[in-house]
PDB file of N, CA and C in Angstrom:
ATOM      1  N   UNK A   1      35.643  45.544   5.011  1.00  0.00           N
ATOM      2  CA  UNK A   1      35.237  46.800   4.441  1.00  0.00           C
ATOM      3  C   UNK A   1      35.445  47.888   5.474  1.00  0.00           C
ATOM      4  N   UNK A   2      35.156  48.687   5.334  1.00  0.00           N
ATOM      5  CA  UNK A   2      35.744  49.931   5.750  1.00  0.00           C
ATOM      6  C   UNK A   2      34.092  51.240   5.850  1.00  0.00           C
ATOM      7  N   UNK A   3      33.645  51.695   6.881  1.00  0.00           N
ATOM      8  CA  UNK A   3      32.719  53.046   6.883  1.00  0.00           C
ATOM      9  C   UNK A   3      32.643  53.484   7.369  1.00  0.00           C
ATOM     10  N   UNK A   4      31.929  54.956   7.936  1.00  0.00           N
ATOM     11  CA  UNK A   4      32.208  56.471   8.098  1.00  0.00           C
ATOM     12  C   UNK A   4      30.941  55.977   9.801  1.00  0.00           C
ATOM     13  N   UNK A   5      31.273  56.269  10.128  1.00  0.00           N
ATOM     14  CA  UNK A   5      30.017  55.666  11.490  1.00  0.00           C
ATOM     15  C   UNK A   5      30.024  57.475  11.355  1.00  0.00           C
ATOM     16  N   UNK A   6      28.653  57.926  11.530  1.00  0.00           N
ATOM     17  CA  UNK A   6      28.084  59.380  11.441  1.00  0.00           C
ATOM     18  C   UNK A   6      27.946  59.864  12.541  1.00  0.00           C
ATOM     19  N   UNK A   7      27.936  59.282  13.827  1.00  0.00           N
ATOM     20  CA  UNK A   7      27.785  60.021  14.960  1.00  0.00           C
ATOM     21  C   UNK A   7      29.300  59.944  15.354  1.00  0.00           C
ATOM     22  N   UNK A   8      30.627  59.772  14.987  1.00  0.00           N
ATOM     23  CA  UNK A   8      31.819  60.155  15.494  1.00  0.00           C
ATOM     24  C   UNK A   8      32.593  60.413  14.504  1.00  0.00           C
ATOM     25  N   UNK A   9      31.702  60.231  12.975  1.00  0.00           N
ATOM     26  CA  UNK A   9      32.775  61.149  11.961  1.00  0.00           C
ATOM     27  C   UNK A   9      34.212  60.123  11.835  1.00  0.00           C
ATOM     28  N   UNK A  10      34.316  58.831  12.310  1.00  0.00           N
ATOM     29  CA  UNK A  10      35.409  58.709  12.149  1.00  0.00           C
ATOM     30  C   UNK A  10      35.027  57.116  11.014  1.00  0.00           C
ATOM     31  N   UNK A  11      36.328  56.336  10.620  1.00  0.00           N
ATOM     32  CA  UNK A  11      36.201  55.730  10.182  1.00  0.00           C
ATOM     33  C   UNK A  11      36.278  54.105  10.752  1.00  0.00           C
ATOM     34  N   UNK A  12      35.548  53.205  10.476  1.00  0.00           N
ATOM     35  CA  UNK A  12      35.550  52.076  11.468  1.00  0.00           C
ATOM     36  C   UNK A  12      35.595  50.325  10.086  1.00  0.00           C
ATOM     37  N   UNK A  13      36.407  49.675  10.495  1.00  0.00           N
ATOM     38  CA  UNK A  13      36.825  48.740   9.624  1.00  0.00           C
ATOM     39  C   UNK A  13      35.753  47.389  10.202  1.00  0.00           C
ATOM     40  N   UNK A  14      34.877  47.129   9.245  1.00  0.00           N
ATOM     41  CA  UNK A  14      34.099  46.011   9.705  1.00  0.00           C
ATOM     42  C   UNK A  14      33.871  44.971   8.807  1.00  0.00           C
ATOM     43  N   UNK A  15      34.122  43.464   9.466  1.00  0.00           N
ATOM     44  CA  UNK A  15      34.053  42.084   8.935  1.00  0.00           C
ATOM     45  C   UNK A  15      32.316  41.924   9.009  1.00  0.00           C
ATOM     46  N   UNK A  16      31.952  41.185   7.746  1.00  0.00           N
ATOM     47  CA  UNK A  16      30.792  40.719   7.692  1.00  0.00           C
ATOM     48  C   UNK A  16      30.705  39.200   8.239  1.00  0.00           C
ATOM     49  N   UNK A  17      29.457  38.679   8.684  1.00  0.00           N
ATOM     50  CA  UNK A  17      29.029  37.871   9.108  1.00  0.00           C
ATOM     51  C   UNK A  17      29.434  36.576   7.942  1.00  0.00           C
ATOM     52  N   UNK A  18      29.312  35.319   8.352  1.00  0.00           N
ATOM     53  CA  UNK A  18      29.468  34.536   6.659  1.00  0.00           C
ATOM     54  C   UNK A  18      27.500  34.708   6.003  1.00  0.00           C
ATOM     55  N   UNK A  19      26.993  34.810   6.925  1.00  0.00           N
ATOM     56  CA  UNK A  19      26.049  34.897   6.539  1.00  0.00           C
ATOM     57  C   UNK A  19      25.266  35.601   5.491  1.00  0.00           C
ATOM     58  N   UNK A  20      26.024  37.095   5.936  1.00  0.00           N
ATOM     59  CA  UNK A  20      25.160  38.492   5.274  1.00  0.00           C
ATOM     60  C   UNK A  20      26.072  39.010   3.867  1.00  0.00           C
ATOM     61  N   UNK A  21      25.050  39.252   3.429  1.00  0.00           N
ATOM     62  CA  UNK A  21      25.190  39.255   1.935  1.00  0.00           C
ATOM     63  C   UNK A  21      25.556  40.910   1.504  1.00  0.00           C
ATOM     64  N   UNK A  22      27.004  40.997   0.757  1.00  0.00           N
ATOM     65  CA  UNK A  22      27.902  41.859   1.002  1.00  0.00           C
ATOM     66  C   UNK A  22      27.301  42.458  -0.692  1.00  0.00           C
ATOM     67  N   UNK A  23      26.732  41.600  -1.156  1.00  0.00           N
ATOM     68  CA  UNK A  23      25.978  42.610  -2.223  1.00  0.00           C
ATOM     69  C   UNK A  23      24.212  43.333  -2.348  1.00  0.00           C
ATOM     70  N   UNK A  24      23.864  42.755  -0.729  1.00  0.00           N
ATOM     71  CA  UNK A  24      22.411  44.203  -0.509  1.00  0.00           C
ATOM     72  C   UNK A  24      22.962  45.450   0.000  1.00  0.00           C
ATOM     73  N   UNK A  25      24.537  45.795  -0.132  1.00  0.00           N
ATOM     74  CA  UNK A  25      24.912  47.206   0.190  1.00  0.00           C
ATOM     75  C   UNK A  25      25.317  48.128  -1.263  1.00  0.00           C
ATOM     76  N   UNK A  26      24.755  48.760  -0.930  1.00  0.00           N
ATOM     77  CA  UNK A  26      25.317  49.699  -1.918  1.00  0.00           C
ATOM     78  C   UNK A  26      26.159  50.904  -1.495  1.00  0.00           C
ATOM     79  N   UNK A  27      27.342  51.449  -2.488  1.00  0.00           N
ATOM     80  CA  UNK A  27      28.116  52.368  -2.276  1.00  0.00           C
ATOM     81  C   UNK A  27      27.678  53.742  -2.026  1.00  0.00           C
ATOM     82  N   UNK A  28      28.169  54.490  -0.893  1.00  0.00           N
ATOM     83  CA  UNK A  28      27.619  55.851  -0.979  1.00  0.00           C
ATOM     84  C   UNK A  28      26.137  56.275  -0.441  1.00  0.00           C
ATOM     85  N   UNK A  29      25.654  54.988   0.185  1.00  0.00           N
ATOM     86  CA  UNK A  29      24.343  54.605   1.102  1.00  0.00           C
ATOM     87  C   UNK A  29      24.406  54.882   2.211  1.00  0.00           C
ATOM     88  N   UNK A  30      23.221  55.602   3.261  1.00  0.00           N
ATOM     89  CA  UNK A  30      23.939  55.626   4.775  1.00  0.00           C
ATOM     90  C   UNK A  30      22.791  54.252   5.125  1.00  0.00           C
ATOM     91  N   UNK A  31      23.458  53.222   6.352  1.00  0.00           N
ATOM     92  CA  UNK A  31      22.567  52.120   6.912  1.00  0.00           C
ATOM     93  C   UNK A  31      22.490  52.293   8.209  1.00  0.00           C
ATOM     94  N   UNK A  32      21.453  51.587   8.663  1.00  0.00           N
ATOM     95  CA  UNK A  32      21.830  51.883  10.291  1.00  0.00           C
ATOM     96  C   UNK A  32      21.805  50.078  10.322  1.00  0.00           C
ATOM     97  N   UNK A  33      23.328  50.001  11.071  1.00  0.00           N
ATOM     98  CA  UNK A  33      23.724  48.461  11.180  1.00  0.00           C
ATOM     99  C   UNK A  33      23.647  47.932  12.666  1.00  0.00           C
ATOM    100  N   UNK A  34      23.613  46.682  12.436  1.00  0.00           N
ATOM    101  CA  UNK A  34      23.492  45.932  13.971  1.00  0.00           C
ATOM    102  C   UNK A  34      24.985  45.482  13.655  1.00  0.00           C
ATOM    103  N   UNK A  35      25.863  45.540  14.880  1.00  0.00           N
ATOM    104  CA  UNK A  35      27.217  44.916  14.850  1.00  0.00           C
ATOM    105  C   UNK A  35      27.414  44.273  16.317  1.00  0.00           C
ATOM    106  N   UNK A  36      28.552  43.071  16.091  1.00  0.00           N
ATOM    107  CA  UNK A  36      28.497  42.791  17.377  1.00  0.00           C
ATOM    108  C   UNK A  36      30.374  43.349  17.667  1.00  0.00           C
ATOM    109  N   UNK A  37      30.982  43.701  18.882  1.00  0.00           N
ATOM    110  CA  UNK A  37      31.802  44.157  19.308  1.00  0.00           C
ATOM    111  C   UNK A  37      32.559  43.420  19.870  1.00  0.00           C
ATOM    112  N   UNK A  38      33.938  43.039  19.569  1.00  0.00           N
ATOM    113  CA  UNK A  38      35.071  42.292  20.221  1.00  0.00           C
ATOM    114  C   UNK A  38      35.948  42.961  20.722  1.00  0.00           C
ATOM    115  N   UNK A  39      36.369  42.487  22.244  1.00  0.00           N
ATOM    116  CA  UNK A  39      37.849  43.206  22.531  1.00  0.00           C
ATOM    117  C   UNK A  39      38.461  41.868  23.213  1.00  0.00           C
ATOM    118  N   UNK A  40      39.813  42.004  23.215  1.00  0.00           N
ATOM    119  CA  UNK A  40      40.254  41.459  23.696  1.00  0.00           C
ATOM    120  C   UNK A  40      40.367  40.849  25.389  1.00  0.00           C
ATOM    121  N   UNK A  41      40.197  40.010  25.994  1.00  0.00           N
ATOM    122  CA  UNK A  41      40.848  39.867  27.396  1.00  0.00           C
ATOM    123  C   UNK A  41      41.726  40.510  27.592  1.00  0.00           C
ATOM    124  N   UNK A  42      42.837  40.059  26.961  1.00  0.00           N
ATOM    125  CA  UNK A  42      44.232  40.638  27.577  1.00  0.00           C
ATOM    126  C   UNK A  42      44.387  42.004  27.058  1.00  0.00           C
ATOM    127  N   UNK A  43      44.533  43.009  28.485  1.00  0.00           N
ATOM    128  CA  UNK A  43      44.787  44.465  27.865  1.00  0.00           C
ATOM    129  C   UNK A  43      45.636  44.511  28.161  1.00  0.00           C
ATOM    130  N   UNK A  44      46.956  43.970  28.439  1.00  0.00           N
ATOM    131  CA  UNK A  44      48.500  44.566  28.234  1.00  0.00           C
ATOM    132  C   UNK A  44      48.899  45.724  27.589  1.00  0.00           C
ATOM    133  N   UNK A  45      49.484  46.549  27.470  1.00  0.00           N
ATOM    134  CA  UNK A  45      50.244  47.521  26.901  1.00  0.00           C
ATOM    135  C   UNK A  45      48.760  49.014  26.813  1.00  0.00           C
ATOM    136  N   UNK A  46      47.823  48.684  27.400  1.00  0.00           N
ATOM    137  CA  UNK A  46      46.966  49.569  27.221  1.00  0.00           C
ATOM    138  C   UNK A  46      47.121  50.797  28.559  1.00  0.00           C
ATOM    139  N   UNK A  47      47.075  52.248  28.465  1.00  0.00           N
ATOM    140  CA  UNK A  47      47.701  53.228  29.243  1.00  0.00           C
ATOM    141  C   UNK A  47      46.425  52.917  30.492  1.00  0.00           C
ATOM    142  N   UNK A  48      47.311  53.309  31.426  1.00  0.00           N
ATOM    143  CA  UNK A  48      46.136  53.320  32.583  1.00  0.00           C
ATOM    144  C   UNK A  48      45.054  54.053  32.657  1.00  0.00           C
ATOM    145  N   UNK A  49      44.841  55.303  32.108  1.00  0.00           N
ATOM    146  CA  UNK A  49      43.280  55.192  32.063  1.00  0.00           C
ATOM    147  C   UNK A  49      42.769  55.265  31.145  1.00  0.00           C
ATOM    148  N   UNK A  50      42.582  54.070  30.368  1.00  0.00           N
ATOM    149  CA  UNK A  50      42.174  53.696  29.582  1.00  0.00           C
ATOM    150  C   UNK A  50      41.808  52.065  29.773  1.00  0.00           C
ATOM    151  N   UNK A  51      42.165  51.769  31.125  1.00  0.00           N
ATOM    152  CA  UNK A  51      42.202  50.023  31.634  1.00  0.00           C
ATOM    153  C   UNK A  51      40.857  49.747  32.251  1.00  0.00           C
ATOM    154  N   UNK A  52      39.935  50.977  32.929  1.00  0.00           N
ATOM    155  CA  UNK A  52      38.598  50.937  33.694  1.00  0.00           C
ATOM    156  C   UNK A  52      37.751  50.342  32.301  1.00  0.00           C
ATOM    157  N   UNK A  53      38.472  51.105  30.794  1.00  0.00           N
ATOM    158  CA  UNK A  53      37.392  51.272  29.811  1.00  0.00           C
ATOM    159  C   UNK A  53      36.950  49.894  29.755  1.00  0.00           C
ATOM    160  N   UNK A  54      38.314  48.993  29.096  1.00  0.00           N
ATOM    161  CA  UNK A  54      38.177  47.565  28.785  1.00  0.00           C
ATOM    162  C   UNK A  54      37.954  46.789  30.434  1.00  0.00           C
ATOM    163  N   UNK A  55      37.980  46.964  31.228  1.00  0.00           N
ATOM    164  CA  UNK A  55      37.719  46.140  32.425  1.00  0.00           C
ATOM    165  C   UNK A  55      36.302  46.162  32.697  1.00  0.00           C
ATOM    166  N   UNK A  56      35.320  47.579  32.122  1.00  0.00           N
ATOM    167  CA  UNK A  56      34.304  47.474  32.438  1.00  0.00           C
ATOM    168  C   UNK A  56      33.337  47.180  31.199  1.00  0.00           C
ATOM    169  N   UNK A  57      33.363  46.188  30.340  1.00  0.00           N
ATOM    170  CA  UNK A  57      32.776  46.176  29.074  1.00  0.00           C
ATOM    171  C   UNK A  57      31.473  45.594  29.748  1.00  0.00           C
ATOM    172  N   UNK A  58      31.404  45.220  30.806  1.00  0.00           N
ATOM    173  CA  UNK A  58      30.075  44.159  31.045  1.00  0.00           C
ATOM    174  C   UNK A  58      28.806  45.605  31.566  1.00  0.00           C
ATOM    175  N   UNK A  59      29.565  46.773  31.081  1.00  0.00           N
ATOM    176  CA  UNK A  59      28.707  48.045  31.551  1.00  0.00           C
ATOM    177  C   UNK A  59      28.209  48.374  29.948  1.00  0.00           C
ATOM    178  N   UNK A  60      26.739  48.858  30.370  1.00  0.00           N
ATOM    179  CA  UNK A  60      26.622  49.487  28.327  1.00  0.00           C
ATOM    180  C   UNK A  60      27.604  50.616  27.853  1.00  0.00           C
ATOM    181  N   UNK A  61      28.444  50.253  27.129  1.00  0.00           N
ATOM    182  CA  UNK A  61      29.266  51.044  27.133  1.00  0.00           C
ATOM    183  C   UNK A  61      28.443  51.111  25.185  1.00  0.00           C
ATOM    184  N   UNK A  62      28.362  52.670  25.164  1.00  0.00           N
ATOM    185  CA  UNK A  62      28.187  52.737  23.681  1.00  0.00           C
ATOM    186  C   UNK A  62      29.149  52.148  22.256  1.00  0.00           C
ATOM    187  N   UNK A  63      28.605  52.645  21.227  1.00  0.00           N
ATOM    188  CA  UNK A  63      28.937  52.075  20.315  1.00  0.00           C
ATOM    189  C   UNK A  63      30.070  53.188  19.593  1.00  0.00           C
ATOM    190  N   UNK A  64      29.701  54.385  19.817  1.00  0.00           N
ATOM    191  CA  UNK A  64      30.497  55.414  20.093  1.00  0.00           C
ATOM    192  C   UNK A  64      32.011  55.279  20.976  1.00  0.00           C
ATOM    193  N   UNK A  65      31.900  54.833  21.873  1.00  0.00           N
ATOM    194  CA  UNK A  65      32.831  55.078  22.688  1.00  0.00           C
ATOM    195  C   UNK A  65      34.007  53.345  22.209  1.00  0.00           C
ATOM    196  N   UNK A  66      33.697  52.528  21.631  1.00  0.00           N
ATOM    197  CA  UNK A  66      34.052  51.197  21.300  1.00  0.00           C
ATOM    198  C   UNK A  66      34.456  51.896  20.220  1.00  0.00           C
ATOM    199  N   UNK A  67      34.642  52.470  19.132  1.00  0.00           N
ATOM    200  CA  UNK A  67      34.511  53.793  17.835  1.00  0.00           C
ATOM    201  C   UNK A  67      35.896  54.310  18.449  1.00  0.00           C
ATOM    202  N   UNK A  68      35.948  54.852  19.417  1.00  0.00           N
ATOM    203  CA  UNK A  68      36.866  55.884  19.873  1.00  0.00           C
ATOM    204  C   UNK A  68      38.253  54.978  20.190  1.00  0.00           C
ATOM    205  N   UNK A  69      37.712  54.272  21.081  1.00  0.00           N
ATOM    206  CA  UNK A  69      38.413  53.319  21.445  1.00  0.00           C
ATOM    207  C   UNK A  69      39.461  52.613  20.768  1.00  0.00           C
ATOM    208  N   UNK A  70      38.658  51.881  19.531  1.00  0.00           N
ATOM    209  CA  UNK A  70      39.666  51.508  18.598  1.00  0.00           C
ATOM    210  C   UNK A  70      41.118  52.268  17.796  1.00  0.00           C
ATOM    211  N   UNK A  71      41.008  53.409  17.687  1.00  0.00           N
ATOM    212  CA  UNK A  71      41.470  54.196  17.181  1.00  0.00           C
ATOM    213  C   UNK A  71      42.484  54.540  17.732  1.00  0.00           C
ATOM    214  N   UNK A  72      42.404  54.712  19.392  1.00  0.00           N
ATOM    215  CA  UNK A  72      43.482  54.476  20.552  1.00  0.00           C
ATOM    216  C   UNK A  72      44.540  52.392  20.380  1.00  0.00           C
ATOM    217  N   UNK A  73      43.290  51.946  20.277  1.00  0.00           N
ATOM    218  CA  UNK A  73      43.836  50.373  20.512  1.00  0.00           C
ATOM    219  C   UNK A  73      43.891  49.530  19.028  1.00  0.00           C
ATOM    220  N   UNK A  74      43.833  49.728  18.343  1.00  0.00           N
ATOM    221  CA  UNK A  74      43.333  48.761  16.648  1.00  0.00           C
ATOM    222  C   UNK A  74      43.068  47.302  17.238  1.00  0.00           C
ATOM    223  N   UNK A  75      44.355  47.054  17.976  1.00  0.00           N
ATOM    224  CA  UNK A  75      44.301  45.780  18.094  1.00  0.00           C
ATOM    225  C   UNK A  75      43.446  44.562  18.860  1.00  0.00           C
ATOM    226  N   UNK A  76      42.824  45.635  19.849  1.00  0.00           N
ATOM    227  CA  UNK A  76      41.763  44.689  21.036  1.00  0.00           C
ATOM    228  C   UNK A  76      40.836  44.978  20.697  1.00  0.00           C
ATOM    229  N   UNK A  77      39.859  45.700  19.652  1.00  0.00           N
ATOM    230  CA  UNK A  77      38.882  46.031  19.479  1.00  0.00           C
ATOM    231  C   UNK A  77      38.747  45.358  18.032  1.00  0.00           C
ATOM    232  N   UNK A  78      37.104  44.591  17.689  1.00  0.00           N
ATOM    233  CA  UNK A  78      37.244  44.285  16.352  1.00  0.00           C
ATOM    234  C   UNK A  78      35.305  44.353  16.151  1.00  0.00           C
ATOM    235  N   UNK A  79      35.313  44.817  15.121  1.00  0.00           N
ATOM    236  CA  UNK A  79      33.488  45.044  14.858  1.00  0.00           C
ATOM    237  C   UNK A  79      33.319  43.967  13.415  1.00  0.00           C
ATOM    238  N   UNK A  80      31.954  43.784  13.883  1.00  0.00           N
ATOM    239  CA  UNK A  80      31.666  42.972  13.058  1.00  0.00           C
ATOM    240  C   UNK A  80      30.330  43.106  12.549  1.00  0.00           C
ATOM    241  N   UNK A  81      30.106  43.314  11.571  1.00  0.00           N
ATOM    242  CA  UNK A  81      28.410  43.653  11.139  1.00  0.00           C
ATOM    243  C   UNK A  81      27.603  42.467  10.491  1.00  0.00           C
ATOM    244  N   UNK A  82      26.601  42.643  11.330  1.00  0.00           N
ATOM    245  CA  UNK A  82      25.451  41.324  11.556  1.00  0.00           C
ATOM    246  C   UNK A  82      24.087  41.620  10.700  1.00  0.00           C
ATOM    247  N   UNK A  83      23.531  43.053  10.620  1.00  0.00           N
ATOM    248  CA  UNK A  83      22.556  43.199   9.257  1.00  0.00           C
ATOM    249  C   UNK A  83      22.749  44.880   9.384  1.00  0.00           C
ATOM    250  N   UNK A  84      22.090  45.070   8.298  1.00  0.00           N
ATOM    251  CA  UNK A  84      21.899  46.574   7.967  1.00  0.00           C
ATOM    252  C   UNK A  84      20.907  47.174   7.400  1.00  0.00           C
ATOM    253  N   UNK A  85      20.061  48.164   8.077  1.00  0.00           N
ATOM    254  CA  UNK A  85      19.042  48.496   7.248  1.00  0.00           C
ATOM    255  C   UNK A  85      19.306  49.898   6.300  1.00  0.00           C
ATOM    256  N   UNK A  86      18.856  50.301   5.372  1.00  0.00           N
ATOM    257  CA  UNK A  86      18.643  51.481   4.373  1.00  0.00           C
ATOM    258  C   UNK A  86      18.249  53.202   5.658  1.00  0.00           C
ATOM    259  N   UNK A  87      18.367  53.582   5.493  1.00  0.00           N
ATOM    260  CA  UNK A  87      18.278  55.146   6.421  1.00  0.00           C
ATOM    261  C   UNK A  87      17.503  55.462   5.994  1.00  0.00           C
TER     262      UNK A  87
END
């Protein structure tokens, strides 16, 4: 699925858990979700400064900036949503 994350306005493509149940969402709802964040090891082809970003993931790096990120990279970055509550 596909949603609007509100603090960067942009759009962010997220796999559900097998767990979580893809019909307590409703369309046109804002949630505030727990997701967990994947990037890749290998950052090959990624511009140099942009290499500190992914080298330093073991730093809190926001959820925002993983948001931004993707958009630069599609491919090393992958979100995944784990529950969601109603706003």
């Amino acid at each position: 699925m596909s949603v609007i994350d509100i603090s960067t306005n942009l759009p962010v493509p997220l796999e559900a858990t097998d767990d979580f149940s893809m019909e307590s969402l409703e369309l046109e709802k804002g949630y505030f979700a727990t997701l967990k964040i994947y990037t890749l090891k290998n950052i090959g082809k990624v511009e140099q400064n942009a290499v500190e970003f992914f080298e330093a993931l073991d730093v809190n790096q926001s959820a925002e900036d993983f948001i931004k990120a993707y958009w630069l990279y599609p491919d090393k970055i992958r979100f995944e949503l784990v529950e969601a509550e109603p706003l």
